[in-house]
Each structure stands twice: as structure tokens, then as C-alpha cells.
C-alpha atoms as a PDB file:
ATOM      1  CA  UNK A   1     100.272 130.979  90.161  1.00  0.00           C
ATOM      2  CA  UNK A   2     101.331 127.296  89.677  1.00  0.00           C
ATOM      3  CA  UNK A   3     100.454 125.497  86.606  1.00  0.00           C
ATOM      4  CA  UNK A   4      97.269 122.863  86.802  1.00  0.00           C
ATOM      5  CA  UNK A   5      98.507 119.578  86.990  1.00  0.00           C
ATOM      6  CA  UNK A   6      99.350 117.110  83.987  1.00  0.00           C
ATOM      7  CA  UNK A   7      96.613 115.121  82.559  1.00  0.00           C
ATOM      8  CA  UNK A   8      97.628 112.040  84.288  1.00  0.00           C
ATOM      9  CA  UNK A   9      96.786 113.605  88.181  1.00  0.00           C
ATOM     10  CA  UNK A  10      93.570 114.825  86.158  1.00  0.00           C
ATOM     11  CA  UNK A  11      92.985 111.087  85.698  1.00  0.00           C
ATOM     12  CA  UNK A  12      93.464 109.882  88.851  1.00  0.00           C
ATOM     13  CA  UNK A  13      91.567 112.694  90.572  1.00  0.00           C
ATOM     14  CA  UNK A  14      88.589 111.521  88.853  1.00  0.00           C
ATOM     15  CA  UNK A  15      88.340 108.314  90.541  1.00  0.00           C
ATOM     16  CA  UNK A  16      88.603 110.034  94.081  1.00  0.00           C
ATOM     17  CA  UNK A  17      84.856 110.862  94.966  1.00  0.00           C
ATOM     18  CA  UNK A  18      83.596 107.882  93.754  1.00  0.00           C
ATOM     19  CA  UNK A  19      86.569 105.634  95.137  1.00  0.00           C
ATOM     20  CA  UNK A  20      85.841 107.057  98.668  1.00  0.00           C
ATOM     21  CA  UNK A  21      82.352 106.273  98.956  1.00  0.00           C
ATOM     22  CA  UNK A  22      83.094 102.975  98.509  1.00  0.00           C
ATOM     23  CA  UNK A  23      86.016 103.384 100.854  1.00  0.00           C
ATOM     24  CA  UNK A  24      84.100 104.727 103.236  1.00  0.00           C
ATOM     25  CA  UNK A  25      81.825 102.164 104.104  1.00  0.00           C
ATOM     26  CA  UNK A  26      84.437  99.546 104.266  1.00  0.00           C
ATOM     27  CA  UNK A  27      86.667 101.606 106.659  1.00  0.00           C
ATOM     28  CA  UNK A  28      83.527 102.179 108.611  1.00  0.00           C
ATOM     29  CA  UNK A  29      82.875  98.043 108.661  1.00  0.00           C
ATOM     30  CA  UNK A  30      86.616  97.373 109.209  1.00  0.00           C
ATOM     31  CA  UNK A  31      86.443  99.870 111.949  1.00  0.00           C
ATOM     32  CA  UNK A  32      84.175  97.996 113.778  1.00  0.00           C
ATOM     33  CA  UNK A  33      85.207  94.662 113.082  1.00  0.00           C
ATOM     34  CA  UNK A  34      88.993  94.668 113.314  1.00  0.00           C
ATOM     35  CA  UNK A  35      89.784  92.407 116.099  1.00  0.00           C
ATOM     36  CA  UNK A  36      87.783  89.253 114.254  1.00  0.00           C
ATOM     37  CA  UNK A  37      90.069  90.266 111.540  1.00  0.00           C
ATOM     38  CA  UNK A  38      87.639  90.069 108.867  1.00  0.00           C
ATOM     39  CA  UNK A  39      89.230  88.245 105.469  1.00  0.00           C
ATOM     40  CA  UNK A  40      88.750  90.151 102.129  1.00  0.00           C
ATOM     41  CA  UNK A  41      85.428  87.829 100.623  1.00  0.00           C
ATOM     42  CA  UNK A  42      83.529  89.111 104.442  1.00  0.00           C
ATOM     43  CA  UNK A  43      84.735  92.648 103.465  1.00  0.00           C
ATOM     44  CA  UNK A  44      83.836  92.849 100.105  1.00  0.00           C
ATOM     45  CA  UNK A  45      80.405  91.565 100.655  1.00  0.00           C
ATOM     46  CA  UNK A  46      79.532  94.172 102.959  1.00  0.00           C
ATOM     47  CA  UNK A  47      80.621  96.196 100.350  1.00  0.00           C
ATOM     48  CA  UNK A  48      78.417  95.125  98.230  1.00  0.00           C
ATOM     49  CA  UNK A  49      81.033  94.028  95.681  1.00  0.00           C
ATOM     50  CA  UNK A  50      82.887  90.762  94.599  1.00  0.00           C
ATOM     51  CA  UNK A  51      86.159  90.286  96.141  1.00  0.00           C
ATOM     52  CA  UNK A  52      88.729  91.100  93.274  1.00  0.00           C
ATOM     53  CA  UNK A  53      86.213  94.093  92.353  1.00  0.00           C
ATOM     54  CA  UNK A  54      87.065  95.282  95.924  1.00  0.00           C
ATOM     55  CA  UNK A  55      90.577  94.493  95.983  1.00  0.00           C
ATOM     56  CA  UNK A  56      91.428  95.874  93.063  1.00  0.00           C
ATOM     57  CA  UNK A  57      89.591  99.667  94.191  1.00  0.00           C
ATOM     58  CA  UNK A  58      90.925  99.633  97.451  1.00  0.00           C
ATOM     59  CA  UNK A  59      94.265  98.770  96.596  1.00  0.00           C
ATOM     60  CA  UNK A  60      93.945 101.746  94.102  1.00  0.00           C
ATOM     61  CA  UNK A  61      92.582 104.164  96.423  1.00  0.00           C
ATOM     62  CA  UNK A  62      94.667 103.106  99.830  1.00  0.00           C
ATOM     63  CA  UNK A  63      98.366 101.624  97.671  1.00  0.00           C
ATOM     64  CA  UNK A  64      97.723  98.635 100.387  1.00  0.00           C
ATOM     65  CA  UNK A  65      95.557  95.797 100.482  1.00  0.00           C
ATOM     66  CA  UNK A  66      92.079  95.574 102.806  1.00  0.00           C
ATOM     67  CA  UNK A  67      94.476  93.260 105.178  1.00  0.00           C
ATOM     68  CA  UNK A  68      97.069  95.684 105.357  1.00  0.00           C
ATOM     69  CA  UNK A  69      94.902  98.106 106.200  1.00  0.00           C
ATOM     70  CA  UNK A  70      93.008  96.086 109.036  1.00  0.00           C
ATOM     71  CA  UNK A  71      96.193  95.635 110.507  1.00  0.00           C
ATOM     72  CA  UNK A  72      96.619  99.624 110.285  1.00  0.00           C
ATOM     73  CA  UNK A  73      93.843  99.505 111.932  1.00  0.00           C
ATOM     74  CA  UNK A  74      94.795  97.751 115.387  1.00  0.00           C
ATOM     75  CA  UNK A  75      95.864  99.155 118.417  1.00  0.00           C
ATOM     76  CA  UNK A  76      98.800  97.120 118.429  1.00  0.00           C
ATOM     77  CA  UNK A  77      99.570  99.712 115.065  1.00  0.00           C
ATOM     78  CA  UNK A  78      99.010 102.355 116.744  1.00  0.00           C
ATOM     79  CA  UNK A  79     100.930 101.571 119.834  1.00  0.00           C
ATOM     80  CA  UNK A  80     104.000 100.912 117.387  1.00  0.00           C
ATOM     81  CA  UNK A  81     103.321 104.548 115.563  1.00  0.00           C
ATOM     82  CA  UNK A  82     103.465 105.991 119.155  1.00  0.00           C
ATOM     83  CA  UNK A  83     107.237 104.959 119.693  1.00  0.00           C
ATOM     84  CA  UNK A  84     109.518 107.608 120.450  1.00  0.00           C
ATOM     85  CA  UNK A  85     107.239 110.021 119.433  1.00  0.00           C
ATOM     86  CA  UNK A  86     108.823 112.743 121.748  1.00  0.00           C
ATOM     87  CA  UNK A  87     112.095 111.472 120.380  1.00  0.00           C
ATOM     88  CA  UNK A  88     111.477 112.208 116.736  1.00  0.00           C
ATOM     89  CA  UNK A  89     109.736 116.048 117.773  1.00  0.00           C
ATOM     90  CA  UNK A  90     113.294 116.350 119.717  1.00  0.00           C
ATOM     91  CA  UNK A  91     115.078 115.551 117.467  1.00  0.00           C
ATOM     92  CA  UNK A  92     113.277 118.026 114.857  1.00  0.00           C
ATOM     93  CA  UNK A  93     114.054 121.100 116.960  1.00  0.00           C
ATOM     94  CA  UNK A  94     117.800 120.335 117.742  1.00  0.00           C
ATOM     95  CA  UNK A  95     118.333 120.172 114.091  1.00  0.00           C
ATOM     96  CA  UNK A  96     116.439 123.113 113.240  1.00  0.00           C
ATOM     97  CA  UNK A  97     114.492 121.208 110.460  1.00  0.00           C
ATOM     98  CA  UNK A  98     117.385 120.541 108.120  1.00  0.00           C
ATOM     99  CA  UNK A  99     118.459 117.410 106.263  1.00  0.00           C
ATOM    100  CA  UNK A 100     116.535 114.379 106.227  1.00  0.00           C
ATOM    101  CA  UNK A 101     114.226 116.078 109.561  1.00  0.00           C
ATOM    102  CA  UNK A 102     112.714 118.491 107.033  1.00  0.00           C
ATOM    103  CA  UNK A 103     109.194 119.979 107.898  1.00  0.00           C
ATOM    104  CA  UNK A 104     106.744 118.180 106.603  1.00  0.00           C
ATOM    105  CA  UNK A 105     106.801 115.008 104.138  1.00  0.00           C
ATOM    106  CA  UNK A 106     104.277 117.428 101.568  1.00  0.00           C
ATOM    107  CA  UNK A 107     107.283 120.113 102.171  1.00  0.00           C
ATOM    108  CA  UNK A 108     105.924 122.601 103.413  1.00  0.00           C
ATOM    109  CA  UNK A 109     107.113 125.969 103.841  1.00  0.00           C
ATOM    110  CA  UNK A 110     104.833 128.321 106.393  1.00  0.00           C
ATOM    111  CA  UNK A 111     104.191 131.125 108.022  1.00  0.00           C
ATOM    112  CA  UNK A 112     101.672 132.632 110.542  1.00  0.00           C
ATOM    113  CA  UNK A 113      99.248 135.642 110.250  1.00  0.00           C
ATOM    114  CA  UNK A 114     100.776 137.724 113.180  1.00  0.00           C
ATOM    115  CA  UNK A 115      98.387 138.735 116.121  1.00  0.00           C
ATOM    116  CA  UNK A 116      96.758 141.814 115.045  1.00  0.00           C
ATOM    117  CA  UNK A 117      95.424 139.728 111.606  1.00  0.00           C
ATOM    118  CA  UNK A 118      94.382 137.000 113.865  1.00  0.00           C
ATOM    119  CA  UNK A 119      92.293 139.517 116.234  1.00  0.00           C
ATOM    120  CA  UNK A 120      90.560 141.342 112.948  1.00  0.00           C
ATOM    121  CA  UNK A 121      89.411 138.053 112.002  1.00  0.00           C
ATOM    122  CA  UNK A 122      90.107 138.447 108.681  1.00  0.00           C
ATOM    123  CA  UNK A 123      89.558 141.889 108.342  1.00  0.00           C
ATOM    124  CA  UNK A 124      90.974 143.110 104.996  1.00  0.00           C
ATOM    125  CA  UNK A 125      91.599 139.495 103.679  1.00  0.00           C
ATOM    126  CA  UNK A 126      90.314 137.979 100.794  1.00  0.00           C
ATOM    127  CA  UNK A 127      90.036 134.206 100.572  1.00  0.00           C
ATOM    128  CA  UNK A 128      89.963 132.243  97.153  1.00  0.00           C
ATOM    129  CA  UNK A 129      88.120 128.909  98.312  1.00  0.00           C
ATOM    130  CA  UNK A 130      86.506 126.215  96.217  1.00  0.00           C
ATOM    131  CA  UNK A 131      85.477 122.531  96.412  1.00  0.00           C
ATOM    132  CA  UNK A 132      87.784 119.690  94.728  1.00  0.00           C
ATOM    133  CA  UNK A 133      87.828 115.684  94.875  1.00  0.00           C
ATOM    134  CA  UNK A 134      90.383 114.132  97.475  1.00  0.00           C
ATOM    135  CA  UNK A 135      91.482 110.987  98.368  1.00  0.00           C
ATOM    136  CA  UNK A 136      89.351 111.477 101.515  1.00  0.00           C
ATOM    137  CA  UNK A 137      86.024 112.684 100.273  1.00  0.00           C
ATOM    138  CA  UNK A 138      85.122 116.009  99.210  1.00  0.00           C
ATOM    139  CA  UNK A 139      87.844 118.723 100.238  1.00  0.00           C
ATOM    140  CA  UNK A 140      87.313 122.603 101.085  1.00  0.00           C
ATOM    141  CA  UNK A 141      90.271 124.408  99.615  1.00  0.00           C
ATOM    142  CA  UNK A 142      90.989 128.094 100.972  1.00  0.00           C
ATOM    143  CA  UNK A 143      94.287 130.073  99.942  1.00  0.00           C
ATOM    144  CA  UNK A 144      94.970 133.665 100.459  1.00  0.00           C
ATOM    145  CA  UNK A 145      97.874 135.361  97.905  1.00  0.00           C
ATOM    146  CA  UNK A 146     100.153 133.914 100.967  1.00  0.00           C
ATOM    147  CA  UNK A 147      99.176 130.252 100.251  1.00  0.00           C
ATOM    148  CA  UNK A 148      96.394 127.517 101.895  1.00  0.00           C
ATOM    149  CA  UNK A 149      94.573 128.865 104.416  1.00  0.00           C
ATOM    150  CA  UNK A 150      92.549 126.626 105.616  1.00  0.00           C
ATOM    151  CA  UNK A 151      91.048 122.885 104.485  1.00  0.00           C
ATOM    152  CA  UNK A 152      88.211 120.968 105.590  1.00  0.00           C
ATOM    153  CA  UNK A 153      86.274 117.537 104.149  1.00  0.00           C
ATOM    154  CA  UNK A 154      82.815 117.088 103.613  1.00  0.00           C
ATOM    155  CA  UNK A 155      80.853 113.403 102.713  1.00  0.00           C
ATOM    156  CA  UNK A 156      79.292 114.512  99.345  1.00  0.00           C
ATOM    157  CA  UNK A 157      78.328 117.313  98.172  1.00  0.00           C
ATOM    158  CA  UNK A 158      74.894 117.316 100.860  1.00  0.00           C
ATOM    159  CA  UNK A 159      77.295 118.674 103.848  1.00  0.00           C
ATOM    160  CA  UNK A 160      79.361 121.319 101.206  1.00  0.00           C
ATOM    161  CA  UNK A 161      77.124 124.403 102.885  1.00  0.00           C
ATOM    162  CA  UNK A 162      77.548 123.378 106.517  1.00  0.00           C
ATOM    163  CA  UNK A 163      81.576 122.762 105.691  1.00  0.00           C
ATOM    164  CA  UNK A 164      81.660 126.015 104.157  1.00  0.00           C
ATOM    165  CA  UNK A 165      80.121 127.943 106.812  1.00  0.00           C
ATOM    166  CA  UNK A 166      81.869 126.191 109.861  1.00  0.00           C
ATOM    167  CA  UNK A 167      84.935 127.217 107.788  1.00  0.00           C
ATOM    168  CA  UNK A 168      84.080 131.111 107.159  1.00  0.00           C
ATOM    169  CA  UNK A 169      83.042 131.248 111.057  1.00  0.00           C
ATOM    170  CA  UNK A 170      86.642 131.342 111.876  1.00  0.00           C
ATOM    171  CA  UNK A 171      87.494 134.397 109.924  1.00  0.00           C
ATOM    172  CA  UNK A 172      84.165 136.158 109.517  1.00  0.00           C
ATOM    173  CA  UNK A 173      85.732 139.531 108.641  1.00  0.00           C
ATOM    174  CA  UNK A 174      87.524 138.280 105.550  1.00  0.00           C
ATOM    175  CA  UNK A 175      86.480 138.539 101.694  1.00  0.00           C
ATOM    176  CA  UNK A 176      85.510 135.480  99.898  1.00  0.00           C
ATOM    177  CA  UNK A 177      86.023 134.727  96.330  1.00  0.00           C
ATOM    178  CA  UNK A 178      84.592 131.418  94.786  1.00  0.00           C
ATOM    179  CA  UNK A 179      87.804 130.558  92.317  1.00  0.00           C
ATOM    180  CA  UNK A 180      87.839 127.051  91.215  1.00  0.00           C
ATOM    181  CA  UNK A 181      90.725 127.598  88.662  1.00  0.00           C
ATOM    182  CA  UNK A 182      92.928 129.323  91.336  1.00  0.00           C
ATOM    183  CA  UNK A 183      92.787 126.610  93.896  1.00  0.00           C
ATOM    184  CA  UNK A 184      92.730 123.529  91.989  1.00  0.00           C
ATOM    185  CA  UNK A 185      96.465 123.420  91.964  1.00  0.00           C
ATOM    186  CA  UNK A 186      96.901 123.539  95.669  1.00  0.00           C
ATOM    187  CA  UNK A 187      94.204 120.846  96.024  1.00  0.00           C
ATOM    188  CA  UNK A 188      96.370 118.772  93.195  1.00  0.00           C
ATOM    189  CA  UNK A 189      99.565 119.482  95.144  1.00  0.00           C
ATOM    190  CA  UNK A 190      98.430 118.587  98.664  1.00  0.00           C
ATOM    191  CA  UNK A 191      96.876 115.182  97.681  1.00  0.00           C
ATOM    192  CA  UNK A 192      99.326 113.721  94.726  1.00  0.00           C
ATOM    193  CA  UNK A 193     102.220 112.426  96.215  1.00  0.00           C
ATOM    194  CA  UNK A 194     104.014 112.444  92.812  1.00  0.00           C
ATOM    195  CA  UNK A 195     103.320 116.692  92.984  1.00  0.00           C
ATOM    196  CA  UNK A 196     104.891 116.710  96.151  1.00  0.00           C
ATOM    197  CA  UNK A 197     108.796 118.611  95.681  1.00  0.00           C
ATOM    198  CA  UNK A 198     110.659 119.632  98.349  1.00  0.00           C
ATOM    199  CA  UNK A 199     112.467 122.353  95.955  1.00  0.00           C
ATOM    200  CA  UNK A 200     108.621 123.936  95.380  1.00  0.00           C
ATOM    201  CA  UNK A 201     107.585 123.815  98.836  1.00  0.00           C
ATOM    202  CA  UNK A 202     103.563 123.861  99.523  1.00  0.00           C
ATOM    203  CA  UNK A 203     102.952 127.499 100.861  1.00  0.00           C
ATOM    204  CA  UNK A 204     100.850 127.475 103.993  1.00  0.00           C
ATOM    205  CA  UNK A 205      99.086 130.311 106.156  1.00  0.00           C
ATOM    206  CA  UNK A 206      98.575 129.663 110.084  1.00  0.00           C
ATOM    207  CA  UNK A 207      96.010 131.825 110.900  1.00  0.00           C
ATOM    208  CA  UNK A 208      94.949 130.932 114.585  1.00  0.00           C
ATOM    209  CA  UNK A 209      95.950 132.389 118.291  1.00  0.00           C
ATOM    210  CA  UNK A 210      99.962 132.605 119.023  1.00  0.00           C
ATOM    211  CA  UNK A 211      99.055 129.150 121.104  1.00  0.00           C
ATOM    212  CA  UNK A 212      97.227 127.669 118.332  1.00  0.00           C
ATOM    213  CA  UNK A 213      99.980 128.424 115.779  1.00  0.00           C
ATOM    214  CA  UNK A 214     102.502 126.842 118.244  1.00  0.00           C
ATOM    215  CA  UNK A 215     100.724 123.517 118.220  1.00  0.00           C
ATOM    216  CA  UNK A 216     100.201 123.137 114.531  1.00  0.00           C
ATOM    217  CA  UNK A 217     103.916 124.264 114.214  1.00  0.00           C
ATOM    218  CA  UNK A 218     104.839 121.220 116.429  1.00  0.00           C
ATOM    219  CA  UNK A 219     102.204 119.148 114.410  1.00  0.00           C
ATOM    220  CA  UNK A 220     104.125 120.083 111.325  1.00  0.00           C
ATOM    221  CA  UNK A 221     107.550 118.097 112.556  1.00  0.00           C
ATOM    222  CA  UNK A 222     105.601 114.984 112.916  1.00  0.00           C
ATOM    223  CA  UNK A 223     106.898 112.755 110.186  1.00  0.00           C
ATOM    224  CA  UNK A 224     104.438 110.568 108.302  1.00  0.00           C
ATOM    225  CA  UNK A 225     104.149 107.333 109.690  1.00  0.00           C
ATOM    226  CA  UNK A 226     104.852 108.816 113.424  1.00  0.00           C
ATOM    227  CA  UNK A 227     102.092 109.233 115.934  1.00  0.00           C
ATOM    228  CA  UNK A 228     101.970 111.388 119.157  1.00  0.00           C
ATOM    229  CA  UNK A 229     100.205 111.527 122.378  1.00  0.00           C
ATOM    230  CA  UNK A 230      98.061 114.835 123.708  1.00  0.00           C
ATOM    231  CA  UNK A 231     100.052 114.585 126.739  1.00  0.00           C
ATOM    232  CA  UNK A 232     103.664 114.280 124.843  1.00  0.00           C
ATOM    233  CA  UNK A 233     102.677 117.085 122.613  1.00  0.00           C
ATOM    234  CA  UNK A 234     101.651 119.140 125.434  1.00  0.00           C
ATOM    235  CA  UNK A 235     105.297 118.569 126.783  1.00  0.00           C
ATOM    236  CA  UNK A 236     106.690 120.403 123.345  1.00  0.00           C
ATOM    237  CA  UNK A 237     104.580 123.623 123.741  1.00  0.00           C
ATOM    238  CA  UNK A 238     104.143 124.373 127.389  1.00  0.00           C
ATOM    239  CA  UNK A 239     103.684 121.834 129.615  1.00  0.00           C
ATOM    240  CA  UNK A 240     102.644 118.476 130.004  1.00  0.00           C
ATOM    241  CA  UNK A 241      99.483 119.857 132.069  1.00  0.00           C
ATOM    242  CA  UNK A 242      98.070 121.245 129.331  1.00  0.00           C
ATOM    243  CA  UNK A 243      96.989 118.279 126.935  1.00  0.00           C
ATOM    244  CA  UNK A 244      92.672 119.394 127.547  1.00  0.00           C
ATOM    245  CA  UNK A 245      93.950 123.202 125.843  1.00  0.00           C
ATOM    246  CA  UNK A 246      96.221 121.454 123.179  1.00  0.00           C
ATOM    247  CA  UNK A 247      93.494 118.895 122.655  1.00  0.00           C
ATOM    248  CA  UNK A 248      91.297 121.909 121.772  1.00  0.00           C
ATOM    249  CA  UNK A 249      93.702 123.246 119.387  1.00  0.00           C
ATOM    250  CA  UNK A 250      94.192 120.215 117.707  1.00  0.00           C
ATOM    251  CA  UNK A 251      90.705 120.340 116.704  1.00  0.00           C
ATOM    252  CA  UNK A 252      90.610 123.684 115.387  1.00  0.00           C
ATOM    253  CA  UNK A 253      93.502 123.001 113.437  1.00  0.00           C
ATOM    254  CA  UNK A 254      91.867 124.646 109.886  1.00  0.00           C
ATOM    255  CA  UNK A 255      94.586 122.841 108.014  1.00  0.00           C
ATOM    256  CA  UNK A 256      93.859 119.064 107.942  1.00  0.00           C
ATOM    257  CA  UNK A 257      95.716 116.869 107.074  1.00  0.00           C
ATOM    258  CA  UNK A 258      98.192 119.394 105.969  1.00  0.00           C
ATOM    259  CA  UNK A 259      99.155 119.939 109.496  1.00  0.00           C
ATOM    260  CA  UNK A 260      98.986 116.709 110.095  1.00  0.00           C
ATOM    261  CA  UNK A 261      96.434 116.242 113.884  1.00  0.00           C
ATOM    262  CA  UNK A 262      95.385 113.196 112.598  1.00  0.00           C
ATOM    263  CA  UNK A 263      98.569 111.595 113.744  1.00  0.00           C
ATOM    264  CA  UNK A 264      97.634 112.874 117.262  1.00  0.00           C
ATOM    265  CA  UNK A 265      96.708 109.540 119.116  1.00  0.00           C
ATOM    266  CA  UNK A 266      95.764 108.507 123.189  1.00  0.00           C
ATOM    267  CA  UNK A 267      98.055 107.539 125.415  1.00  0.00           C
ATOM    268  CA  UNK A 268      96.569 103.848 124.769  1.00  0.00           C
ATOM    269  CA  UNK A 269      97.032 104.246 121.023  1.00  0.00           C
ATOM    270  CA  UNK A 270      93.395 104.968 120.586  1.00  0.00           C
ATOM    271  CA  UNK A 271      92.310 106.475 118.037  1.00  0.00           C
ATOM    272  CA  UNK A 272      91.014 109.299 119.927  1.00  0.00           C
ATOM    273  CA  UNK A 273      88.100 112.104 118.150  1.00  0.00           C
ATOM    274  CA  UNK A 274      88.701 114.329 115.080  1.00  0.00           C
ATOM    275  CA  UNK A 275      86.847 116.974 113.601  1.00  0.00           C
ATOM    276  CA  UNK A 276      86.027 115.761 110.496  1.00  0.00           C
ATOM    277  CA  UNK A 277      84.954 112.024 111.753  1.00  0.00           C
ATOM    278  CA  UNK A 278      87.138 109.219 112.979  1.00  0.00           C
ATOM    279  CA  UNK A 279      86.541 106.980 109.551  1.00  0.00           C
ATOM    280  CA  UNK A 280      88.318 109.755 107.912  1.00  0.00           C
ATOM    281  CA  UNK A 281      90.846 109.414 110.610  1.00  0.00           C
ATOM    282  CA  UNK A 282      91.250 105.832 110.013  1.00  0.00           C
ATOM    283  CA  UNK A 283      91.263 106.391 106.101  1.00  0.00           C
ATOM    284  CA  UNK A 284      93.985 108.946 106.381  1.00  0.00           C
ATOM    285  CA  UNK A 285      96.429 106.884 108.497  1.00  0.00           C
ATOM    286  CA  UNK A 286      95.707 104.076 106.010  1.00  0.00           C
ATOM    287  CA  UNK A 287      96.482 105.618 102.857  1.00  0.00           C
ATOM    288  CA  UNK A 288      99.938 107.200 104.561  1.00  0.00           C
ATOM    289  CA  UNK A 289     100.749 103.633 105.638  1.00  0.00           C
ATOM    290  CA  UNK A 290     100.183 103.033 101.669  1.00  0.00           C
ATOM    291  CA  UNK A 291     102.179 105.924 100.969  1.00  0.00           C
ATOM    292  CA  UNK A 292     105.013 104.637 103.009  1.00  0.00           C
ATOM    293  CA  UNK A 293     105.042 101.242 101.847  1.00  0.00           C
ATOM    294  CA  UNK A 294     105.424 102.658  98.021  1.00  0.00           C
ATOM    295  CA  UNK A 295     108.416 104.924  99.031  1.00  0.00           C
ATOM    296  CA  UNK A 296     110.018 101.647 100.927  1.00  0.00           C
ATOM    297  CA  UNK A 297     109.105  99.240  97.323  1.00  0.00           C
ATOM    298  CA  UNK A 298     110.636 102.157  95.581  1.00  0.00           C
ATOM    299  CA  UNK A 299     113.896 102.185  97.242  1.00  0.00           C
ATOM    300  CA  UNK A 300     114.471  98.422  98.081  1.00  0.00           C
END
């Protein structure tokens, strides 16, 4: 088992619930208000908290400031994440997913359950799960001795039952073991960038239909900072026909934001639904657009 994370990630972790809240309702207002461009004092009022107060968290929480994040917002973003989307997943298979096209920016290394697990739903498998503070809200952390299994977010700890429960539906067969202490390394690896090592990849289970696992296999070439359509990601697994059934997949994807179907956008660079709310789906692409502008301030 991996060792728990140094005291600083401890630190930082504890700000996450609490930071998100917050977050929350100002991606919600932002959400809705993002073509007046709303300044940072209009913002932080409806916040509920002085300006620099509200700077200073979200900057913390998101590694970009409110504006940088209402422009993240805009369609006009979106449109621009949607460029040569098909481009980027072609180039992922031709090179087979070596050199700077690795598999996933949280390095990932992954596998799927084959067939027969799939169709015992769960039979014979025991899942460690447990609760942990994310950037994004409460997170559901499951792992089997394979690696994560599944993840899922929940506002506060009020919807932590109904998470849990939409979560176990999918493998109602399987054993599970509340273990804190076993999982709160994944959940440290998956959401602190600085735990992130492409020589220790993240281990990840696909448990899902042989159609399923295909899709969140495609999802898992999408770099960060790259969008695709339903239509162009239909094009990689079957056929272009079939965005409604990859659509569905998408959403029962039981590894957000690990396999990455947030980044799944419209053809218009909408937004489009996700399962776990689209505020959550705004917050996510705003703290990777943080992400990415700390890797380019790193190497400038």
C-alpha cells in the first residue's frame, strides 16, 4: 500500500470542503452571469465576502483568478478547447501512448475487469470505499486490491448515502469494506498535482461493458486542457452515428474526473450535462485551466 501523504497535502486538504462551498456558489453565480462579465467586487458580494477575502480563496482553491475563470467560462473557451480534438485522440493511438502523448496527465496506468467480472456484477469482489475532501466537494473513493474502482462527488455530507448507494448499484454483487486509512492515499494522489508521478502511475480498474470500457479508454487520451465533441468521440469507438450510446456511457463513467468525461463538450462548445452537476463541471475545467497555467509559470 502507498504511504499517506506528507503533512503539507494534509494541510492543504483541509481547506478543500470548506473552500468549495464557497466555490460553489460563485461558480454557480458566474455560471449564470458570464456574458455581463461580472468584475471581482459584483462577485464577491454575492459571495457574501469582501473582494480580497474572495480573491485570495479562490485564487487558492482554482490557481487562477475569478476573471480567469469567467473567461474559462465562455463559449468562446470552450470552442478554443474543442480544436483539433480528433487530432490530438489521433495522434494518441498512432503513437501508442508513448513520449510526451502519455495516458493521462494523473499517469495513469489501467486495466479492465474482463467480461465475465463485469456480468457477476461484482460477484466475489470486495471494495475498500470511504469518503475524503476534494477540490470539488466531497469525493467517494472505491479501490479494489487492483486499484480505484470507481469515484463519485457529493455536496456535503447530506447527499453521502444517496452517492453511496447510486455507486454500489453498479456492482451489487461485490463486498464492501468501509477503510478510510486504505483509500486516503488514492484520494491524496488523484487530487494533488504535486503527488502526481508518472514513474508511480495511479492504478485504475474499468469495470463497465466491453463498449463502456472502450469509451473511457478513449476518454483517458484526452489531454488536460483538450475538449471533445460526442459526435468526434463517437468517430474513435465505432462510428460517428453513435454519439446518443456514447453519450450514455459517458455518464456512467464511475471514474470521474479520473477518466476525464468532463472534457466531453457539444458540438457548439456547450457545456453539455454531467452526472454529478454542471457547476462541478464548470469547477473542474476551471481548476485544470489553473493547473495548466502553473505548469506554463513553471517552465517559462
Amino acid at each position: 500500500m502507498q504511504n499517506a501523504p506528507a503533512e503539507p497535502v494534509a494541510s492543504t486538504t483541509a481547506h478543500w470542503d470548506e473552500d468549495y462551498e464557497r466555490v460553489r456558489q460563485a461558480i454557480a453565480y458566474m455560471s449564470d452571469t458570464w456574458r455581463d462579465q461580472p468584475d471581482l467586487e459584483e462577485i464577491a458580494r454575492d459571495a457574501g465576502l469582501s473582494p480580497a477575502h474572495f480573491h485570495r480563496l479562490f485564487s487558492r482553491w482554482a490557481g487562477i483568478s475569478p476573471k480567469e475563470f469567467v473567461q474559462a467560462l465562455t463559449l468562446d473557451h470552450a470552442r478554443e478547447l474543442l480544436k483539433g480534438s480528433a487530432t490530438i485522440l489521433d495522434t494518441a493511438y498512432e503513437v501508442g501512448l508513448s513520449g510526451p502523448g502519455r495516458l493521462h496527465d494523473l499517469f495513469v496506468d489501467h486495466e479492465a475487469m474482463t467480461p465475465g467480472d463485469y456480468k457477476r456484477r461484482g460477484a466475489g469482489l470486495e471494495i475498500a470505499w470511504s469518503f475524503h475532501p476534494s477540490p470539488f466537494g466531497r469525493a467517494l473513493v472505491m479501490a479494489t486490491e487492483r486499484g480505484v474502482a470507481g469515484l463519485a462527488f457529493a455536496d456535503g455530507e447530506s447527499e453521502e448515502q444517496t452517492i453511496f448507494e447510486d455507486m454500489t448499484r453498479r456492482w451489487p454483487a461485490a463486498k464492501y469494506v468501509h477503510a478510510p486509512e486504505t483509500i486516503a492515499p488514492y484520494a491524496a494522489r488523484i487530487f494533488t498535482p504535486e503527488l502526481w508521478d508518472k514513474s508511480d502511475p495511479l492504478k485504475v480498474v474499468l469495470i463497465g461493458t466491453d463498449f463502456e470500457v472502450r469509451v473511457w479508454d478513449a476518454l483517458l487520451r484526452l489531454p488536460m486542457g483538450q475538449a471533445i465533441t460526442y459526435s468526434d468521440l463517437a468517430s474513435h469507438v465505432c462510428s460517428p452515428r453513435a454519439a446518443r450510446a456514447v453519450g450514455s456511457a459517458v455518464g456512467r463513467n464511475p471514474i470521474s474526473f479520473v477518466v476525464p468525461c468532463h472534457r466531453v463538450l457539444r458540438k457548439d462548445g456547450g457545456l453539455g450535462g454531467y452526472h454529478w452537476g454542471v457547476t462541478r463541471k464548470q469547477a473542474i475545467i476551471g481548476w485544470e485551466a489553473g493547473q495548466l497555467a502553473d505548469q506554463a509559470q513553471a517552465t517559462a
